[in-house]
Protein backbone atom coordinates (compact mmCIF):
# COMPACT_ATOMS: atom_id res chain seq x y z
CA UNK A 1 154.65 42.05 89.24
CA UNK A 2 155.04 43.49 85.48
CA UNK A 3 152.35 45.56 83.10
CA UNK A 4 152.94 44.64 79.32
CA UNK A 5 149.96 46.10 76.86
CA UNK A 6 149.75 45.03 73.24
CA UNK A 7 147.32 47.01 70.69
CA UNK A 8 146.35 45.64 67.07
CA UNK A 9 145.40 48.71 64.93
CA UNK A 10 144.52 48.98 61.34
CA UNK A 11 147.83 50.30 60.78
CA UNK A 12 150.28 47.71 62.97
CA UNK A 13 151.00 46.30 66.09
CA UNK A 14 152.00 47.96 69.49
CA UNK A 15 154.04 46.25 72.11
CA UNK A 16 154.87 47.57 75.43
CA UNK A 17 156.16 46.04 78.89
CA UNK A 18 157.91 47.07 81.60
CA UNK A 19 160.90 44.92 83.09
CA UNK A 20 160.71 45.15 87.47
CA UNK A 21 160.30 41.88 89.18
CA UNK A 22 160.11 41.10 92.49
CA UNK A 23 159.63 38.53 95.42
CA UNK A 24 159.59 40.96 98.37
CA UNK A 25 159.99 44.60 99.24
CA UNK A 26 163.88 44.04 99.21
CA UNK A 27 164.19 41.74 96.40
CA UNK A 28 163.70 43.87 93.58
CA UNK A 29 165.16 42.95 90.07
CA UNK A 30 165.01 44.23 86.60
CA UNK A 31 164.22 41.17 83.69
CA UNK A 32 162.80 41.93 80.39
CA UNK A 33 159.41 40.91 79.50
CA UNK A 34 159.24 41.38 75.94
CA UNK A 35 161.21 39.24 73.06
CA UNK A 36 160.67 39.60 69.88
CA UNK A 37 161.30 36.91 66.78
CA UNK A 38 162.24 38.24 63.15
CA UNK A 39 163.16 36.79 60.04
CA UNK A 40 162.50 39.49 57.28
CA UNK A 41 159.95 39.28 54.78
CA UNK A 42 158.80 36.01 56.18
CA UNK A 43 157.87 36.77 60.10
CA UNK A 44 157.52 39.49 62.78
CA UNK A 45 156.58 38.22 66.11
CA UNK A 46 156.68 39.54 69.48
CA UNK A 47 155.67 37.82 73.16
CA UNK A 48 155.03 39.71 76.29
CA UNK A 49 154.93 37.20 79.37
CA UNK A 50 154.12 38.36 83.17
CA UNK A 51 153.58 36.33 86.28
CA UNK A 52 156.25 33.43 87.55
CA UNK A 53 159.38 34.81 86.40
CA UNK A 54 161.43 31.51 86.18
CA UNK A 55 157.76 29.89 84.30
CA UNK A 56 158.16 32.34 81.51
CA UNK A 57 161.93 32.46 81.31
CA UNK A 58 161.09 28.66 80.57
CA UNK A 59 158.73 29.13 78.46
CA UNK A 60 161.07 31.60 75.94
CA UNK A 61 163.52 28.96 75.72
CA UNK A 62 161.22 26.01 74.91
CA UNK A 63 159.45 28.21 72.74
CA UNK A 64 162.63 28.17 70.16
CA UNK A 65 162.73 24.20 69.46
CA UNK A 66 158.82 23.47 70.45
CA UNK A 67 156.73 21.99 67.26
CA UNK A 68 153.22 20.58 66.72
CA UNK A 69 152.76 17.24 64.81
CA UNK A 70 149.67 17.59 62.55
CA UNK A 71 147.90 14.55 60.67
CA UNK A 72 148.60 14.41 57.24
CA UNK A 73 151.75 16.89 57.51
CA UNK A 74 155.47 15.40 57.85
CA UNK A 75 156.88 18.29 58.85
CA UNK A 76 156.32 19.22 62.48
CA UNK A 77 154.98 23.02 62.65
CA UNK A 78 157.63 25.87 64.92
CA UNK A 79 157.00 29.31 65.65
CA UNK A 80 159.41 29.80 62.20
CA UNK A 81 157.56 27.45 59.61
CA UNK A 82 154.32 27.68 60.97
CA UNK A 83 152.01 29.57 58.60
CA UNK A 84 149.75 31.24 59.99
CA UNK A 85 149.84 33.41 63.68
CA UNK A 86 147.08 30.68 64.89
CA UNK A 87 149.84 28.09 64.29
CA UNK A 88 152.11 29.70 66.13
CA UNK A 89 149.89 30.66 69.02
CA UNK A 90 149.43 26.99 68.92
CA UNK A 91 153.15 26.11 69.34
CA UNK A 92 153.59 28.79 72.36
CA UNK A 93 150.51 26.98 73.92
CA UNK A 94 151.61 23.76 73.41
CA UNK A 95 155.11 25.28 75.37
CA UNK A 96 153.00 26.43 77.90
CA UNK A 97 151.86 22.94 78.36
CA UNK A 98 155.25 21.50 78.23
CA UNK A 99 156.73 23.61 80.78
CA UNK A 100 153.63 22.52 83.29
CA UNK A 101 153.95 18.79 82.87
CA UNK A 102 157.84 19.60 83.52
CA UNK A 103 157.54 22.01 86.67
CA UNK A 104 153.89 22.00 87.29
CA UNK A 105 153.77 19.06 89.97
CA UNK A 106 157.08 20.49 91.73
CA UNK A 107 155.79 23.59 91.86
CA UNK A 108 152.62 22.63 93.61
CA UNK A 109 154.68 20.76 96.37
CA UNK A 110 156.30 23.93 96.83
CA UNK A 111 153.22 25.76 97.47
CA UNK A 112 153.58 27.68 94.17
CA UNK A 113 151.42 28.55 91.30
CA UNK A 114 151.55 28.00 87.59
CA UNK A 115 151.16 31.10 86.93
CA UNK A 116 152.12 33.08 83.87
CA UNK A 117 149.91 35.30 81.15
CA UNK A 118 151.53 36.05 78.01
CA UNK A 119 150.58 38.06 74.82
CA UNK A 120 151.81 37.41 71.53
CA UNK A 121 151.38 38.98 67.76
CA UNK A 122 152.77 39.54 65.16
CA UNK A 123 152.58 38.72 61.68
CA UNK A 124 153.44 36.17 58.87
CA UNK A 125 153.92 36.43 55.14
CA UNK A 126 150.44 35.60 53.13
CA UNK A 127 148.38 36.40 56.41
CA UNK A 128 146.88 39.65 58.23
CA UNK A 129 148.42 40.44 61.71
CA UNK A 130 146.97 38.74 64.80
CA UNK A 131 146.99 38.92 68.34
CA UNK A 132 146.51 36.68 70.93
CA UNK A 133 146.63 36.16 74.88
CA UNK A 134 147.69 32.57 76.46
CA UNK A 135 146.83 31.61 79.17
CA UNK A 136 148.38 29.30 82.12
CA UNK A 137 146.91 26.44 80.49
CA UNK A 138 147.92 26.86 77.01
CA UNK A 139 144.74 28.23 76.00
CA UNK A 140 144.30 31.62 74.43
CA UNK A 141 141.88 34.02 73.18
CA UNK A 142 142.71 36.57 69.89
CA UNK A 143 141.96 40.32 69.82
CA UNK A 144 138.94 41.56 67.28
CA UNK A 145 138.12 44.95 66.45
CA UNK A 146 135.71 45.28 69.89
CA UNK A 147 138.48 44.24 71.53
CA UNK A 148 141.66 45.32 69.99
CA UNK A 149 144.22 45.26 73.00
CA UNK A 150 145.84 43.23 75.67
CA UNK A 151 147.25 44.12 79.09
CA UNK A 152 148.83 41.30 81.61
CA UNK A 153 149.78 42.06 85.14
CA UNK A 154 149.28 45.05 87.22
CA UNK A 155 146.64 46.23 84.24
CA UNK A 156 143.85 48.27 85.99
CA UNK A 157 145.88 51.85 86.34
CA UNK A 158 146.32 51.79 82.90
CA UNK A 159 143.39 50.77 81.44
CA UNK A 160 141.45 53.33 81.49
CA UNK A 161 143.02 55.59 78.92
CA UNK A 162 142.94 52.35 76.33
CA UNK A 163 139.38 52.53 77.02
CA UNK A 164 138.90 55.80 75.63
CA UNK A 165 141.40 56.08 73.37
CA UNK A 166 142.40 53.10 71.18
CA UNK A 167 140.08 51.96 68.34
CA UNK A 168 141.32 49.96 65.30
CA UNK A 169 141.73 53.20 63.44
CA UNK A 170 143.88 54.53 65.49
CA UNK A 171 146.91 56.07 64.16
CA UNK A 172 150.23 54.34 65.08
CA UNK A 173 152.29 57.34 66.61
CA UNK A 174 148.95 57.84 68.69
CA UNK A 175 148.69 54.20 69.78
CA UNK A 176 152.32 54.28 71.01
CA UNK A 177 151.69 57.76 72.67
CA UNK A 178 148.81 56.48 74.51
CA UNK A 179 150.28 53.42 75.92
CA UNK A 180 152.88 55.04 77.25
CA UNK A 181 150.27 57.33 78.93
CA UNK A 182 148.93 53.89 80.12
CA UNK A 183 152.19 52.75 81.49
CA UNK A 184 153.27 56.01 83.17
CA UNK A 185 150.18 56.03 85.40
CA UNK A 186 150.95 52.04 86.30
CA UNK A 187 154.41 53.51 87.35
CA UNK A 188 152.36 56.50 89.06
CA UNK A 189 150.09 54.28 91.19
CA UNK A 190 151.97 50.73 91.73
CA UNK A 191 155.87 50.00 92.80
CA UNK A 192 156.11 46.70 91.51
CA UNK A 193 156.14 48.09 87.79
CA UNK A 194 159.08 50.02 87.07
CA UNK A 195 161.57 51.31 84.42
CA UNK A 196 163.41 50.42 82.19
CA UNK A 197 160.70 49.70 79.60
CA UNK A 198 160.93 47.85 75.98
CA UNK A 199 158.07 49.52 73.04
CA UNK A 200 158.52 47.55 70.10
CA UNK A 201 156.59 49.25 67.19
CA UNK A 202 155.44 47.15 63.75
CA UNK A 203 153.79 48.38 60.25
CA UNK A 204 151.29 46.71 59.16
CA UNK A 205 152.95 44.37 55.97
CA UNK A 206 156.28 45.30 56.65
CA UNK A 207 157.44 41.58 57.97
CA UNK A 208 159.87 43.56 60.35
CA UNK A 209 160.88 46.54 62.68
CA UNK A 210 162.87 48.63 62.74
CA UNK A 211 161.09 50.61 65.95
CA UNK A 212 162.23 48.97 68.58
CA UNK A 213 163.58 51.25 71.72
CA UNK A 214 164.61 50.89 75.50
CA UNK A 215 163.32 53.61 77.08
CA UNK A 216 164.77 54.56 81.04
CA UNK A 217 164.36 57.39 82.99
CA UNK A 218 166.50 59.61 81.15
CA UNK A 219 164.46 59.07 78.33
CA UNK A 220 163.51 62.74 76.78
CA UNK A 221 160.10 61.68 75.12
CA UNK A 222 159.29 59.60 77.92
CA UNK A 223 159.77 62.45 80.56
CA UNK A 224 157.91 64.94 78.41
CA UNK A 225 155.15 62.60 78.42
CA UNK A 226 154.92 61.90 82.41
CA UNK A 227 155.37 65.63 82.88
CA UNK A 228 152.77 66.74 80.52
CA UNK A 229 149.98 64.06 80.88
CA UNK A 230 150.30 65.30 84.74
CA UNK A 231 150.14 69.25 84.16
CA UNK A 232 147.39 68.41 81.84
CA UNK A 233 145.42 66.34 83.92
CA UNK A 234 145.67 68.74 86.56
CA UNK A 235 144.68 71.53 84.16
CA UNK A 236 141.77 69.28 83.39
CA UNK A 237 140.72 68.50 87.26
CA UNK A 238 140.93 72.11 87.94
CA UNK A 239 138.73 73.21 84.96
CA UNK A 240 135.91 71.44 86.28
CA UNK A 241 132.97 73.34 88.67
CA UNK A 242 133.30 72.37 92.38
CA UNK A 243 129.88 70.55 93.50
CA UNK A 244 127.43 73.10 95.21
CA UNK A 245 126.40 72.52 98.78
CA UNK A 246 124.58 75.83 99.79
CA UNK A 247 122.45 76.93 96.81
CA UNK A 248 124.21 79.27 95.28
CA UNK A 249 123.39 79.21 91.04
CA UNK A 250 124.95 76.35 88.99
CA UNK A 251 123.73 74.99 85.74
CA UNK A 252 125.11 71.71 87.08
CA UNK A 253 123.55 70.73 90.35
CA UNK A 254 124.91 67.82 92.64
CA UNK A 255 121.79 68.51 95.25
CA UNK A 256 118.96 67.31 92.24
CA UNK A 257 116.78 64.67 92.96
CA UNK A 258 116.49 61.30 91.58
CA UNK A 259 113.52 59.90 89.78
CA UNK A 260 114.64 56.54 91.33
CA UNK A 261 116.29 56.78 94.51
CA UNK A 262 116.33 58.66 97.53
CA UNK A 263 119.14 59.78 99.58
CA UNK A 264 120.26 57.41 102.11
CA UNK A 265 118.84 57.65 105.38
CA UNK A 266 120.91 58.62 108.91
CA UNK A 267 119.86 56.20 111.97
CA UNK A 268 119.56 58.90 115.02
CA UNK A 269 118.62 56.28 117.44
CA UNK A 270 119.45 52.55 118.61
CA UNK A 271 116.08 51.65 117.78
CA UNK A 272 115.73 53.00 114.32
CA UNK A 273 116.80 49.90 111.30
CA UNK A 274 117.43 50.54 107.87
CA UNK A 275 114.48 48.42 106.92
């Protein structure tokens, strides 16, 4: 299993993944899930893919020669001419497809899925930045300003903190701070996401990065971070008022009674039913 999280912010793009794989408690491996395509001034793009590790590996590499042949256009459209980020979405989907008319049948024989999610932004010269998550059928959905992030795989530990965190003004520094919060409790709660992990951070209009880091456990941001977001936490959990059981004064009462809804019932006999 993997985690990758993407964020689109006022201010640029935020790309995140971790790199552990594995098929069985003692086949553990470490692949990167993130790659990202540059060509300065002209394109920033980066792809996040979880799931079927040998589906997405296939995907990468088809992704480099796959084009789309539009009416009325001679030239077929790649991820590197294609004009906008919705053409190039296109061409990943389209790579998607390929690799499941290639493998797809084989696989299913096998007893295997098609199963890969992917996430992929960026942004191209004479266009705002986009961001978009494909699906296993080539389909894909882009991120608005309700909605301004992604997460594929082992997302639900994570989440949380996006929630109540990331907006689209959002600074950039904070974005990146706060996914790594997300990640670090993925890593906290679930073993099949692990370290080493790739952040790749863009600026809005700059057509490239120059933030791009591998960060391991020896990391010293990254271990300030796990070690203060727990303290804190704890801090936090502490700082709050036990519930009161036996009456004693609280201006926060667990025991209050609801306009609604009684408390449930306790059977004392066989011959007592809920209804």
């Amino acid at each position: 299993m993997t985690y990758c999280v993407a964020v689109k912010l006022n201010a640029g793009l935020v790309f995140l993944s971790d790199s552990r794989t594995n098929a069985g408690l003692d086949q553990i491996s470490t692949f990167r899930k993130m790659i990202v395509y540059e060509k300065p001034g002209d394109r920033f793009m980066c792809l996040l893919s979880a799931g079927n590790l040998s589906i997405s590996q296939s995907i990468r590499e088809i992704l480099q020669s796959e084009h789309l042949k539009d009416p009325g256009s001679d030239e077929p459209i790649t991820i590197w001419n294609a004009r906008s980020m919705f053409d190039a979405a296109r061409v990943l989907g389209q790579a998607v497809r390929h690799v499941h008319e290639r493998d797809g049948e084989a696989l299913r024989r096998a007893g295997v899925d098609f199963n890969v999610s992917m996430i992929f932004g960026g942004q191209i010269a004479g266009e705002a930045m986009r961001l978009f998550q494909v699906y296993s059928a080539g389909n894909f959905i882009e991120a608005t300003p309700e909605t301004p992030f992604f997460q594929v795989g082992e997302s639900k530990y994570g989440k949380p903190v996006l929630d109540r965190v990331i907006t689209p003004t959002t600074p950039l520094d904070e974005a990146a701070k706060c996914v790594l919060v997300s990640m670090d409790s993925t890593l906290k709660s679930n073993l099949s996401v692990g370290l080493p992990l790739d952040l790749a951070v863009y600026e809005v209009n700059r057509l490239e990065s120059d933030k791009i880091v591998c960060i391991d456990e020896n990391n010293p941001y990254f271990q300030m971070v796990r070690t203060t977001w727990g303290e804190k936490l704890r801090e936090v959990f502490d700082a709050i008022e036990h519930p009161a059981w036996d009456g004693h004064a609280t201006e926060v009462p667990l025991l209050h009674p609801s306009k609604r809804n009684q408390p449930l019932r306790k059977i004392a006999n066989a011959g007592e039913r809920l209804i």
